[in-house]
N, C-alpha and C. Protein backbone atom coordinates (compact mmCIF):
# COMPACT_ATOMS: atom_id res chain seq x y z
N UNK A 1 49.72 83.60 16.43
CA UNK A 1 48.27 83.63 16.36
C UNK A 1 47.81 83.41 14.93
N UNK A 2 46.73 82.65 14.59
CA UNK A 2 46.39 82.97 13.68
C UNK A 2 44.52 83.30 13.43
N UNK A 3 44.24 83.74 12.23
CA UNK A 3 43.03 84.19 12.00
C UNK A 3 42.43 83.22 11.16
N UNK A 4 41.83 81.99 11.70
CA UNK A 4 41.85 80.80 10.89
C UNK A 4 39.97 81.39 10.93
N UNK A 5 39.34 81.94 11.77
CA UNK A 5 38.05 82.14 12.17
C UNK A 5 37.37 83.49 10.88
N UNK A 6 38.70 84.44 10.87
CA UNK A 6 38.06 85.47 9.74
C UNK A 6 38.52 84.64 8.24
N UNK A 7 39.27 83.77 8.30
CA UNK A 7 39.51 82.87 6.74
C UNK A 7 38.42 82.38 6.66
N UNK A 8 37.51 81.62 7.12
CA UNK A 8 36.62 80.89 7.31
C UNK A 8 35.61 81.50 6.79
N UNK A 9 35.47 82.92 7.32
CA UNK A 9 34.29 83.29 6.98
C UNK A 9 33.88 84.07 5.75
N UNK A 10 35.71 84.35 5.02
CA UNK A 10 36.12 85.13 3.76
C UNK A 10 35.93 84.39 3.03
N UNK A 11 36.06 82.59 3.47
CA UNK A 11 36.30 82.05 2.35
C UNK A 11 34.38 81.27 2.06
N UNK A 12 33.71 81.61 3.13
CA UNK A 12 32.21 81.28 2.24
C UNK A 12 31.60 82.43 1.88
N UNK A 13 32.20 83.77 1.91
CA UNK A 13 31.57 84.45 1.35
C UNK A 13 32.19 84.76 0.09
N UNK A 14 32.86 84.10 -0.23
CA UNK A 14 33.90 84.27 -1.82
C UNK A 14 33.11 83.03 -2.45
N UNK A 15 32.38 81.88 -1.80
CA UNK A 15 31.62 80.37 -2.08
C UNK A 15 30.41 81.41 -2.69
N UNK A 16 29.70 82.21 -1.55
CA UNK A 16 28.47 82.53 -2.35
C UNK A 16 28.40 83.30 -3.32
N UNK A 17 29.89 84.41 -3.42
CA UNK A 17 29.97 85.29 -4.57
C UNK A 17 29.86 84.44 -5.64
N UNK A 18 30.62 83.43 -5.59
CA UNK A 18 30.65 82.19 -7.02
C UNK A 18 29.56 81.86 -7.75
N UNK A 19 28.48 81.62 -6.61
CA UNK A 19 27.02 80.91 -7.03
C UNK A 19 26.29 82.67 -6.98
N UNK A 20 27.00 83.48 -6.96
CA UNK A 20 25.66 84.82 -7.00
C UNK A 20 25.25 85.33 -8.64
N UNK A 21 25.53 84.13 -9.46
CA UNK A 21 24.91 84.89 -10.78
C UNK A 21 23.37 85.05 -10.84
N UNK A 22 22.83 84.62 -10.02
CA UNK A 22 21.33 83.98 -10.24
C UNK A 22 20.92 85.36 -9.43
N UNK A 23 21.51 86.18 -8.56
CA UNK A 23 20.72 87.20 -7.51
C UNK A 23 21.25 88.43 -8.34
N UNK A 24 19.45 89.53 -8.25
CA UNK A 24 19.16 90.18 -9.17
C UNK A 24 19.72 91.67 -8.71
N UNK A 25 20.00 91.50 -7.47
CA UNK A 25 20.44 92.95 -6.92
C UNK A 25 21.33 92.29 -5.69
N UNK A 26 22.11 93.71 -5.26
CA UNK A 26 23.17 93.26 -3.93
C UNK A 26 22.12 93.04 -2.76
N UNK A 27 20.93 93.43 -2.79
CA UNK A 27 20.70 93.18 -1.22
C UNK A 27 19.92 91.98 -1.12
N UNK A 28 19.34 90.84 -2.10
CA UNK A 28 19.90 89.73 -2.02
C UNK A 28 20.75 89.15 -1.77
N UNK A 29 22.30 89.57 -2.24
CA UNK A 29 23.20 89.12 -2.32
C UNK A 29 23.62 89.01 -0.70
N UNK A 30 23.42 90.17 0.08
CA UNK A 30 23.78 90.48 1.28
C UNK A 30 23.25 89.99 2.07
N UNK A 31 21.71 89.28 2.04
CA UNK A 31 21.07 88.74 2.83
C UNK A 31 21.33 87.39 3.07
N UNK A 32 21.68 86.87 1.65
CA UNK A 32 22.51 85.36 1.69
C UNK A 32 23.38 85.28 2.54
N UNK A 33 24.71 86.25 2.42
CA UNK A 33 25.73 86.25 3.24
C UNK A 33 24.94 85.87 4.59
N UNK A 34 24.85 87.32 5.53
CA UNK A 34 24.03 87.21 6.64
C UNK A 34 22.78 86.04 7.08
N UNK A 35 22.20 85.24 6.49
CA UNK A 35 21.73 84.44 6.67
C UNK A 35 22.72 83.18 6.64
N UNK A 36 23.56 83.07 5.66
CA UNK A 36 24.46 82.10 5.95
C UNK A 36 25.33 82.13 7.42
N UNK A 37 25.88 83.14 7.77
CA UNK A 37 26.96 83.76 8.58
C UNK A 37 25.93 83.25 9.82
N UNK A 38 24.64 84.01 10.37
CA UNK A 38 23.96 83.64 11.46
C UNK A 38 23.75 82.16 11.86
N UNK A 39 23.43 81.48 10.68
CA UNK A 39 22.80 79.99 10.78
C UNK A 39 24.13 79.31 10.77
N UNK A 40 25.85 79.65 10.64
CA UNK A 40 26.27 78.19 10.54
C UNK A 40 27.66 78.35 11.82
């Protein structure tokens, strides 16, 4: 078996940690995630 579905989703939230210098607090940060995660 593999977990190609939770890589996937570790590996765009490690994409938006990259680009998170610009967000001023975590719950920005968290909403990105979750908005990304719902929409793709």
């Amino acid at each position: 078996t593999t977990s190609g579905v939770v890589e996937g989703i570790n590996n765009k939230l490690k994409v938006i940690k990259r680009s998170a210098y610009g967000f001023r607090n975590f719950k920005n940060f968290q909403s990105r995630c979750l908005l990304n995660w719902n929409f793709n």
